[in-house]
C-alpha atoms as a PDB file:
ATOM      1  CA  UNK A   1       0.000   0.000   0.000  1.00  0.00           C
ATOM      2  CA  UNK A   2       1.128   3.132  -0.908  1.00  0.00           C
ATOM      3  CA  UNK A   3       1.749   6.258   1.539  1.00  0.00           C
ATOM      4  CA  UNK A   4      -0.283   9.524   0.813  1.00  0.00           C
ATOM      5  CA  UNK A   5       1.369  12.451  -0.953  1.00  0.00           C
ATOM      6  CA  UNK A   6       2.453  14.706   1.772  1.00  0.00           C
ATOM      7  CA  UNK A   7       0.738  17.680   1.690  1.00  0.00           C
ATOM      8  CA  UNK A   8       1.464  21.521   1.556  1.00  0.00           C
ATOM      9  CA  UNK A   9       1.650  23.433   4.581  1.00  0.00           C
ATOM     10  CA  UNK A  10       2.294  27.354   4.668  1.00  0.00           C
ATOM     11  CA  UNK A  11       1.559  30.578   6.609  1.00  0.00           C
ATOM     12  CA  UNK A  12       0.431  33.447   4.854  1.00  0.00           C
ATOM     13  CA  UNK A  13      -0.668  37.050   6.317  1.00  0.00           C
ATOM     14  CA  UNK A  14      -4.418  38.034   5.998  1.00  0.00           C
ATOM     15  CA  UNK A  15      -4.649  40.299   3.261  1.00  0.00           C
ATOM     16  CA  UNK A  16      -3.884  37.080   0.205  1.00  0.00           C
ATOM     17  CA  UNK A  17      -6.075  34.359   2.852  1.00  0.00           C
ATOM     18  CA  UNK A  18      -8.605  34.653   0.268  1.00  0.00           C
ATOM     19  CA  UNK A  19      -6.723  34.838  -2.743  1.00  0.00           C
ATOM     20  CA  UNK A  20      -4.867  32.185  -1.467  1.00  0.00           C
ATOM     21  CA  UNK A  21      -7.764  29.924  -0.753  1.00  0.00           C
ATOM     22  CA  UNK A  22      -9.004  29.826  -4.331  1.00  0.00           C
ATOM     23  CA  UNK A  23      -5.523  29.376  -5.821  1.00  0.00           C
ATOM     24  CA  UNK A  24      -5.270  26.693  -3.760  1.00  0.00           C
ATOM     25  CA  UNK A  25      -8.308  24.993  -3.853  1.00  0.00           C
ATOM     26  CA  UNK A  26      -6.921  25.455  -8.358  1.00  0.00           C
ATOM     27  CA  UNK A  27      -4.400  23.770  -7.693  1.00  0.00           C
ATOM     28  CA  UNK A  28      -5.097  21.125  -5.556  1.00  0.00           C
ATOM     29  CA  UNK A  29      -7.779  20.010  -8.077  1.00  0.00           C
ATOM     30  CA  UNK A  30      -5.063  19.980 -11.065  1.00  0.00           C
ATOM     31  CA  UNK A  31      -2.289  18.629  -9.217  1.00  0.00           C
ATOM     32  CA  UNK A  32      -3.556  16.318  -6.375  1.00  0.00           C
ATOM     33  CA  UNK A  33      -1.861  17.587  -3.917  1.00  0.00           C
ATOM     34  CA  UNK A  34      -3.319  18.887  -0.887  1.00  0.00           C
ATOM     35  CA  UNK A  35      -2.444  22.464   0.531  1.00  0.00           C
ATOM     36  CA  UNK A  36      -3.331  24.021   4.024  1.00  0.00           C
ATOM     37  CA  UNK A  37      -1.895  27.724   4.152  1.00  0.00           C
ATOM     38  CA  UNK A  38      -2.792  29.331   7.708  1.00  0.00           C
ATOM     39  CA  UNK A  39      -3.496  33.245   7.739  1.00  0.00           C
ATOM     40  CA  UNK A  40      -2.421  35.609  10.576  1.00  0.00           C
ATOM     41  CA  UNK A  41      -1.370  38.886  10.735  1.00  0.00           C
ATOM     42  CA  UNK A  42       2.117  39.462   8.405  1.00  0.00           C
ATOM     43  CA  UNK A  43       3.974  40.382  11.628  1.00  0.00           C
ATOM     44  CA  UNK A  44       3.268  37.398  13.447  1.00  0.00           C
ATOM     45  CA  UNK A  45       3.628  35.419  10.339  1.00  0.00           C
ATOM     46  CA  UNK A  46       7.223  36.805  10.029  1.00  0.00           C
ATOM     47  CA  UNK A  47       8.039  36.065  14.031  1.00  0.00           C
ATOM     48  CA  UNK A  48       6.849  32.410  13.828  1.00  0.00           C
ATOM     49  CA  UNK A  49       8.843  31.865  10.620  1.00  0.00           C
ATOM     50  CA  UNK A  50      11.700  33.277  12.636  1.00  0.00           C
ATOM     51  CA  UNK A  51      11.666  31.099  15.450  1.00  0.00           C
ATOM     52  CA  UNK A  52      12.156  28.198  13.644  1.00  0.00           C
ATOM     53  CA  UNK A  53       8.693  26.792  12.757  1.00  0.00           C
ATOM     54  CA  UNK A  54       8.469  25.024  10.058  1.00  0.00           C
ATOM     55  CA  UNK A  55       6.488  25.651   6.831  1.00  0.00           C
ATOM     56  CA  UNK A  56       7.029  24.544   3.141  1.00  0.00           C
ATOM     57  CA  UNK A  57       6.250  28.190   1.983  1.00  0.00           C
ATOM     58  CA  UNK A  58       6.415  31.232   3.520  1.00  0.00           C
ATOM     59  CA  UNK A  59       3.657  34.258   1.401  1.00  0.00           C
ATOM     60  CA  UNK A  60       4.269  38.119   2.937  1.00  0.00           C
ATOM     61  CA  UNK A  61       4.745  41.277   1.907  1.00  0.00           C
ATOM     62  CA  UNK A  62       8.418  41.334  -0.414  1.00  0.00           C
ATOM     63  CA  UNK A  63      10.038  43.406   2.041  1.00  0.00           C
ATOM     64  CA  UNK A  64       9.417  40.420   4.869  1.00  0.00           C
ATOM     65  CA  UNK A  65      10.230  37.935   2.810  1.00  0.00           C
ATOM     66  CA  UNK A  66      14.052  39.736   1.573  1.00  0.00           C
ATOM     67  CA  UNK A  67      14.283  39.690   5.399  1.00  0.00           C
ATOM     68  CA  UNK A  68      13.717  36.145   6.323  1.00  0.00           C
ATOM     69  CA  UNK A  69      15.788  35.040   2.454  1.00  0.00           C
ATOM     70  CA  UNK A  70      18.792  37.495   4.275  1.00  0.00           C
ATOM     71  CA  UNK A  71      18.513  35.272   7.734  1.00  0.00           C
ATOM     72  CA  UNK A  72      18.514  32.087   5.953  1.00  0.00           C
ATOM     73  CA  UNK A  73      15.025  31.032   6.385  1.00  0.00           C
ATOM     74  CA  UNK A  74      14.185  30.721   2.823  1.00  0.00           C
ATOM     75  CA  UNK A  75      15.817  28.753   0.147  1.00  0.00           C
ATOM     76  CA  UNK A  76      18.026  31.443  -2.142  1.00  0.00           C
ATOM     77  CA  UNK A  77      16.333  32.215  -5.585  1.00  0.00           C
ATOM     78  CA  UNK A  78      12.500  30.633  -4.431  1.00  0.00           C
ATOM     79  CA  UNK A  79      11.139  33.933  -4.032  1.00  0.00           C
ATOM     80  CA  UNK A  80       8.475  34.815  -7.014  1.00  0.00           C
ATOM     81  CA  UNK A  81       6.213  38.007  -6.624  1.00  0.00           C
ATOM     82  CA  UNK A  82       2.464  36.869  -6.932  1.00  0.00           C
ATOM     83  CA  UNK A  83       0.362  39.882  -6.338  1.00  0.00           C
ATOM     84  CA  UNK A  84       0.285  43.955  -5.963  1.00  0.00           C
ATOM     85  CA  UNK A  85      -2.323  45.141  -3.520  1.00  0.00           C
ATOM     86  CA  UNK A  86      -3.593  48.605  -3.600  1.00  0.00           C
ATOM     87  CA  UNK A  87      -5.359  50.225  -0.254  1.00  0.00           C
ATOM     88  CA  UNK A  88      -8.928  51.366  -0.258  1.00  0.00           C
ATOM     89  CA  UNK A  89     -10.988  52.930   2.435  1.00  0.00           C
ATOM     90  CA  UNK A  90     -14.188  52.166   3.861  1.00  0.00           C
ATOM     91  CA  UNK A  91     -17.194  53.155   6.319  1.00  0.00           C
ATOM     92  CA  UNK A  92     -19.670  51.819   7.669  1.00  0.00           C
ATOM     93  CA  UNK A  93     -22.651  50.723   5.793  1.00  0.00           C
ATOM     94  CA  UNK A  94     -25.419  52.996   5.558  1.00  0.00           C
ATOM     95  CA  UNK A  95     -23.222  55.518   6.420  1.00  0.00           C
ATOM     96  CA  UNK A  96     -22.018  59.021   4.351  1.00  0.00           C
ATOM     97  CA  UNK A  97     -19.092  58.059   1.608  1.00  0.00           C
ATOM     98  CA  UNK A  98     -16.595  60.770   1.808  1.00  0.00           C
ATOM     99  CA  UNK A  99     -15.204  62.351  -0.947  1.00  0.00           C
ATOM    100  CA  UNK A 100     -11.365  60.845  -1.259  1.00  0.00           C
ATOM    101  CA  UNK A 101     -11.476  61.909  -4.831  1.00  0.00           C
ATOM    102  CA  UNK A 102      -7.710  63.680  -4.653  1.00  0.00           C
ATOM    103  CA  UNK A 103      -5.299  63.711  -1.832  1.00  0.00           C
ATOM    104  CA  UNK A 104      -6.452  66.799  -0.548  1.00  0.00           C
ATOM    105  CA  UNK A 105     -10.124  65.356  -0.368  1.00  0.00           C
ATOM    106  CA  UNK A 106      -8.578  62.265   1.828  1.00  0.00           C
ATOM    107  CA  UNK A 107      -6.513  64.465   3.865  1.00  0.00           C
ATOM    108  CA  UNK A 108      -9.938  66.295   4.421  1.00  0.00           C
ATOM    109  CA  UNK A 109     -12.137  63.091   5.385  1.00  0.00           C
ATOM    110  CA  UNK A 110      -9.171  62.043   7.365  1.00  0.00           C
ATOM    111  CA  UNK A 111      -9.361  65.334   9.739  1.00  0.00           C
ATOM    112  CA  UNK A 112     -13.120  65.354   9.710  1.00  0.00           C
ATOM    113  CA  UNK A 113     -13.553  61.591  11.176  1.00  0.00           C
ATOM    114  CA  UNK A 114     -14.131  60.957  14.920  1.00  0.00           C
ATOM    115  CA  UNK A 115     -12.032  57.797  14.438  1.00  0.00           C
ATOM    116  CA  UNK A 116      -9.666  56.513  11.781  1.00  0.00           C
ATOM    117  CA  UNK A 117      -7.889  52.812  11.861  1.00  0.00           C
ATOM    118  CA  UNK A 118      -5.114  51.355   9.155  1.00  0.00           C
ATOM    119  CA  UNK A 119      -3.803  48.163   9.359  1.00  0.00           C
ATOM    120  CA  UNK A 120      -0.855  47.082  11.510  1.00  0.00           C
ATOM    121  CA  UNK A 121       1.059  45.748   7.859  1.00  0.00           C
ATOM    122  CA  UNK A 122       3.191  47.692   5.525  1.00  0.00           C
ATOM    123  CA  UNK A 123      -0.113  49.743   4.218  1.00  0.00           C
ATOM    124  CA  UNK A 124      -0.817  51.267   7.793  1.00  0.00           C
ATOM    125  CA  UNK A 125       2.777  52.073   8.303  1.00  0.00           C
ATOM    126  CA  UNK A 126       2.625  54.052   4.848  1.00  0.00           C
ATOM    127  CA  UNK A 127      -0.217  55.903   5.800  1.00  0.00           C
ATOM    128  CA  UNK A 128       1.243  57.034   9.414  1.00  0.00           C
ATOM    129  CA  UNK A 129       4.066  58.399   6.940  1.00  0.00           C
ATOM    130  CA  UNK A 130       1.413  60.233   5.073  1.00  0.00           C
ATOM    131  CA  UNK A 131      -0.190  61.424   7.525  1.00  0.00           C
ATOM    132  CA  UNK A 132       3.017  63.005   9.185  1.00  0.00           C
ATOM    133  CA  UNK A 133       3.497  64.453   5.675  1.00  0.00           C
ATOM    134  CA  UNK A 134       0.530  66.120   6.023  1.00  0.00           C
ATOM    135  CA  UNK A 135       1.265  67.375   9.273  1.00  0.00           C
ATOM    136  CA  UNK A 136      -1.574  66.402  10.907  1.00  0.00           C
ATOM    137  CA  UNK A 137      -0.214  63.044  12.855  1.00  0.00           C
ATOM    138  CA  UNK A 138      -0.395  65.072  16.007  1.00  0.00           C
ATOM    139  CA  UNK A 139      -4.274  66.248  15.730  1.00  0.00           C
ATOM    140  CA  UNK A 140      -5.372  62.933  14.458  1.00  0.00           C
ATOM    141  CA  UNK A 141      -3.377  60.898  17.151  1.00  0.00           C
ATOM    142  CA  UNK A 142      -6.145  60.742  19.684  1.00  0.00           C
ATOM    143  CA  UNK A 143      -8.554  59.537  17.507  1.00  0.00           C
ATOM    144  CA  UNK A 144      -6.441  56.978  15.356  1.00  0.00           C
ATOM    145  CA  UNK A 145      -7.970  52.858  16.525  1.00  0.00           C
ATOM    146  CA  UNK A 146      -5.164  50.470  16.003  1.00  0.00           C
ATOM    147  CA  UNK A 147      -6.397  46.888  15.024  1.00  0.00           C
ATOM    148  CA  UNK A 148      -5.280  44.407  16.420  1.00  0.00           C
ATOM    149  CA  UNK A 149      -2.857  41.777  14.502  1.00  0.00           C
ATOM    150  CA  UNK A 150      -4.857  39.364  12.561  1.00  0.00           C
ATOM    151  CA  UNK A 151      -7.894  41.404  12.641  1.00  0.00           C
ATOM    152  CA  UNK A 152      -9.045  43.522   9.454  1.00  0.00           C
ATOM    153  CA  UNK A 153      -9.824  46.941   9.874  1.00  0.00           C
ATOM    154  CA  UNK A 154     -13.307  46.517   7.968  1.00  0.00           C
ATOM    155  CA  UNK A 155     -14.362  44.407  11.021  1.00  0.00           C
ATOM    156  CA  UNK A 156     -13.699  47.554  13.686  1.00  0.00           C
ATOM    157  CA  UNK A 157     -15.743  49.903  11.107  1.00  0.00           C
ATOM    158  CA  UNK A 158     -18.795  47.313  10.620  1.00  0.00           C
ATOM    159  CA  UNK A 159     -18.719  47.007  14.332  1.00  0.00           C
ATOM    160  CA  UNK A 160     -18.917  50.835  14.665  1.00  0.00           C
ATOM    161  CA  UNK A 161     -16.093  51.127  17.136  1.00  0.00           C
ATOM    162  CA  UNK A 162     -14.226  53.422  13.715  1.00  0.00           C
ATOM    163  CA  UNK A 163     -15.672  55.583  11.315  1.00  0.00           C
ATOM    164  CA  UNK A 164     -12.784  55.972   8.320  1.00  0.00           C
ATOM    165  CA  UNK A 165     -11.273  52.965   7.812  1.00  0.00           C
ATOM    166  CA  UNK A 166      -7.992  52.083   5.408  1.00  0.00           C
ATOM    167  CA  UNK A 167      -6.659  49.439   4.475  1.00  0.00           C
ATOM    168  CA  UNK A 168      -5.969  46.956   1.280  1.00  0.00           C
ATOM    169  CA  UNK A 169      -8.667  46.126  -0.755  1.00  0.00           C
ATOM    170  CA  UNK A 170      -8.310  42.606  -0.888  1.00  0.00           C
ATOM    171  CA  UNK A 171      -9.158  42.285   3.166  1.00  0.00           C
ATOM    172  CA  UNK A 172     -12.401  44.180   2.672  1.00  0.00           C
ATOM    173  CA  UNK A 173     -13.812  43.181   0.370  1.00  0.00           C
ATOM    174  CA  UNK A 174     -15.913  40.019   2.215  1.00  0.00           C
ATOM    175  CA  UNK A 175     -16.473  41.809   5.532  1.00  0.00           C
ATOM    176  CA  UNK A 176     -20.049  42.313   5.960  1.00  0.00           C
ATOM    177  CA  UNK A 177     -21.523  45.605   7.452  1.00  0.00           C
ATOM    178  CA  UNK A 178     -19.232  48.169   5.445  1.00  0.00           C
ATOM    179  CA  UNK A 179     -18.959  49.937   2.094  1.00  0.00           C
ATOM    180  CA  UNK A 180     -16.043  50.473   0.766  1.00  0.00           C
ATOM    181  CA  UNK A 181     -15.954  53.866  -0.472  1.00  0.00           C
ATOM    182  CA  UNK A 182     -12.930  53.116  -3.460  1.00  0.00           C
ATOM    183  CA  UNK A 183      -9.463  53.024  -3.943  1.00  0.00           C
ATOM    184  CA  UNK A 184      -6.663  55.762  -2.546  1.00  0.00           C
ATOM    185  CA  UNK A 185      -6.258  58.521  -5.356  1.00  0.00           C
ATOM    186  CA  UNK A 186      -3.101  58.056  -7.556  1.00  0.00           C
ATOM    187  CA  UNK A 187      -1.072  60.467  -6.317  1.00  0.00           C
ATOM    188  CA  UNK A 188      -1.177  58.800  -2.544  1.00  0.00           C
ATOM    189  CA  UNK A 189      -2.005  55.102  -3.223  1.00  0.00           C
ATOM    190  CA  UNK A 190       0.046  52.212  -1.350  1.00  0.00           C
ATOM    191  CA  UNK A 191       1.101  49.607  -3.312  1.00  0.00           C
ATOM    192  CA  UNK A 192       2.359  46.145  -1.561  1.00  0.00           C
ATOM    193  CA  UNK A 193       4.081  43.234  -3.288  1.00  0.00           C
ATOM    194  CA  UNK A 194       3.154  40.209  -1.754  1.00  0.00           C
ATOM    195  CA  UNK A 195       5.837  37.293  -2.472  1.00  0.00           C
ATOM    196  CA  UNK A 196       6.154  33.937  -1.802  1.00  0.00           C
ATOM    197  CA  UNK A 197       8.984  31.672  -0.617  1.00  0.00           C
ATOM    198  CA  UNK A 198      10.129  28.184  -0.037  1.00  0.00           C
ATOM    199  CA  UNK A 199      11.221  27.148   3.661  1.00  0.00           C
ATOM    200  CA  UNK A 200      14.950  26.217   4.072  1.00  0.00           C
ATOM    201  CA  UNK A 201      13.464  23.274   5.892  1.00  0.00           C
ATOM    202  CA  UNK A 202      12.256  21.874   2.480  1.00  0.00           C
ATOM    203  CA  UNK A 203      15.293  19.795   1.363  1.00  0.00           C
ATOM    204  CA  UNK A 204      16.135  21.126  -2.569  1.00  0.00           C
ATOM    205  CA  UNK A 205      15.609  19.215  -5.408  1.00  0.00           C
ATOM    206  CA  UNK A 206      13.193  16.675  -3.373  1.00  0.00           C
ATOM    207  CA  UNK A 207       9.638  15.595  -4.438  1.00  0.00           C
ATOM    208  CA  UNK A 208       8.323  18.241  -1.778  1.00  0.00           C
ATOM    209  CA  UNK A 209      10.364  21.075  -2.959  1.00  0.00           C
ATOM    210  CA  UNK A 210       9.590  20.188  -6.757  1.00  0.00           C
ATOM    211  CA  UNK A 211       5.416  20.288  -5.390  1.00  0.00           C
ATOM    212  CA  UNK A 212       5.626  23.367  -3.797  1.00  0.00           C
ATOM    213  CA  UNK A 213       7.694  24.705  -6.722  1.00  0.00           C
ATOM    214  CA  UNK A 214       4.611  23.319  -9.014  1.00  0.00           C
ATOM    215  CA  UNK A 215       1.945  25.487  -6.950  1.00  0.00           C
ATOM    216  CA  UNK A 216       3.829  28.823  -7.271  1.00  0.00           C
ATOM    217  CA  UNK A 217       4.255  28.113 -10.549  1.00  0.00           C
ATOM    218  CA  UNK A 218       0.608  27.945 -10.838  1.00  0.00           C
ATOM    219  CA  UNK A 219      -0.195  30.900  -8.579  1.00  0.00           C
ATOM    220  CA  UNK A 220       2.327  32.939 -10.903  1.00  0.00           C
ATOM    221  CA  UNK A 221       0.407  31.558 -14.394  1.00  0.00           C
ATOM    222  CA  UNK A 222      -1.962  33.552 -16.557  1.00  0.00           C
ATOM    223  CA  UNK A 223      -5.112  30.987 -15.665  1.00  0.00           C
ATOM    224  CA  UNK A 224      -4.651  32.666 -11.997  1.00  0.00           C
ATOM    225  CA  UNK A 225      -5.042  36.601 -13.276  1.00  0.00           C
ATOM    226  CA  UNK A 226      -8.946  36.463 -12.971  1.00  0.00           C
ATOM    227  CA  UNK A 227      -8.785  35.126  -9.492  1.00  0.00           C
ATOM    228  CA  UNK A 228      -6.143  37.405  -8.744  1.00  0.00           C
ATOM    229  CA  UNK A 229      -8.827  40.789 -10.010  1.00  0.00           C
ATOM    230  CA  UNK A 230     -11.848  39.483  -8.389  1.00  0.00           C
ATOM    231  CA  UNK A 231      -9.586  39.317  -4.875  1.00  0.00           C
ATOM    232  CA  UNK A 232      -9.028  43.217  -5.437  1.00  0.00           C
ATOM    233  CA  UNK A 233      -5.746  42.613  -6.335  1.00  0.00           C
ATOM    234  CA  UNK A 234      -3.374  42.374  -9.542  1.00  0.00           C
ATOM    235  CA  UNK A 235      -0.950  39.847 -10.989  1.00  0.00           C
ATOM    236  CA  UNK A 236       2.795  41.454 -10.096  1.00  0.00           C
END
C-alpha cells in the first residue's frame, strides 16, 4: 500500500487568505496535492517563521520575505512576486461616503472623522508616513484605533467602534456591514508586493520542494489573473 502524498503546509498574512484559498483549492484540483496555508497577521507570520517553525512556503509582503531570504530562512532564488495590492478605504454601511477623490479630499475626510484605523502591515505604516506628511499626525493621534494583529480593519468599522477605515482592498472586500468607499487617489495610493517563498526546511531538489515549486508556478500563471482581479488585487 502506498503512503499519501504529503501535503502543503504554509503561513500566509491576511490580506492574500482569500486569494490564497481559491488558488489553492486550483491547484489542488489539477495537481492532487493537498495544501493548508494558515493566515495571521504578516507580523506574526514573520516572528513564527523566525523562530524556527516550520512551513514549506512562507507568502508576505516582499520586504518580509528579503528579510527572512537574508537570515537564511528561505531557500536562495524561491522567491516569485504573486500579487500587488492597492489600499482602499471604507465606512460603515449605511453611512455618508466621503469624498477621497484627490489627496487633498482624503486628507480632508481624514481630519473630519471621529475615528480613523489602518492596518498594523506595511499599508498602515505608509499611511502614518502620510499622515506626518501632512502634518496632521499630532491632531489625528487621539482619535487613530489600532487593530489588532490578525484582525481587518473593515471588522472595527462594521462594528462601529471606527468611522474611516484604510486598508488593502483585498481584506475588505468580504467583511459584511461596510462599504467600501474606493481606492486611494493616484497620487497617494500604497502599493504592496506580496511574495512567496520556499522554507529552508524543504530539502532542494526533493519531491516536496519540486510540489511546492509546481503550486507557485501555478499561482504565478496567466489561468490565476482572474482570481487574482476578483480578490481586489493584480498579478505582479
Amino acid at each position: 500500500m502506498q503512503s499519501a502524498t504529503p501535503g502543503i503546509k504554509g503561513i500566509s498574512s491576511m490580506a492574500t487568505r482569500q486569494l490564497l484559498a481559491e488558488l489553492v483549492s486550483a491547484f489542488e484540483k489539477l495537481s492532487g496535492c493537498t495544501a493548508v496555508i494558515e493566515a495571521v497577521g504578516g507580523v506574526d507570520a514573520a516572528k513564527r517563521v523566525q523562530a524556527g517553525e516550520a512551513f514549506d512556503v512562507v507568502v508576505l509582503a516582499s520586504d518580509a520575505i528579503d528579510k527572512l531570504l537574508a537570515a537564511g530562512h528561505l531557500h536562495a532564488g524561491s522567491k516569485v512576486d504573486l500579487v500587488k495590492s492597492g489600499v482602499a478605504a471604507c465606512v460603515r454601511a449605511g453611512s455618508p461616503l466621503p469624498d477621497i477623490s484627490s489627496e487633498d479630499a482624503v486628507k480632508r475626510a481624514v481630519l473630519a472623522a471621529r475615528s480613523i484605523s489602518c492596518s498594523t502591515g506595511p499599508s498602515g505604516v505608509a499611511l502614518a508616513k502620510l499622515f506626518e506628511r501632512w502634518g496632521i499626525a499630532g491632531e489625528i493621534q487621539d482619535r487613530m484605533v489600532q487593530a489588532p494583529p490578525g484582525v481587518p480593519v473593515g471588522t472595527l468599522v462594521a462594528r462601529g467602534e471606527v468611522e474611516l477605515g484604510f486598508q488593502q482592498l483585498s481584506e475588505l472586500l468580504h467583511v459584511q456591514g461596510i462599504s467600501v468607499v474606493g481606492p486611494l487617489p493616484p497620487a497617494i495610493q500604497i502599493t504592496t508586493i506580496f511574495s512567496a517563498g520556499i522554507h529552508a526546511s524543504v530539502p532542494a531538489g526533493s519531491a516536496q520542494f519540486e510540489r511546492v515549486s509546481a503550486m507557485l508556478d501555478h499561482m504565478c500563471s496567466p489561468q490565476a489573473r482572474e482570481a487574482k482581479q476578483r480578490q481586489g488585487m493584480d498579478p505582479a
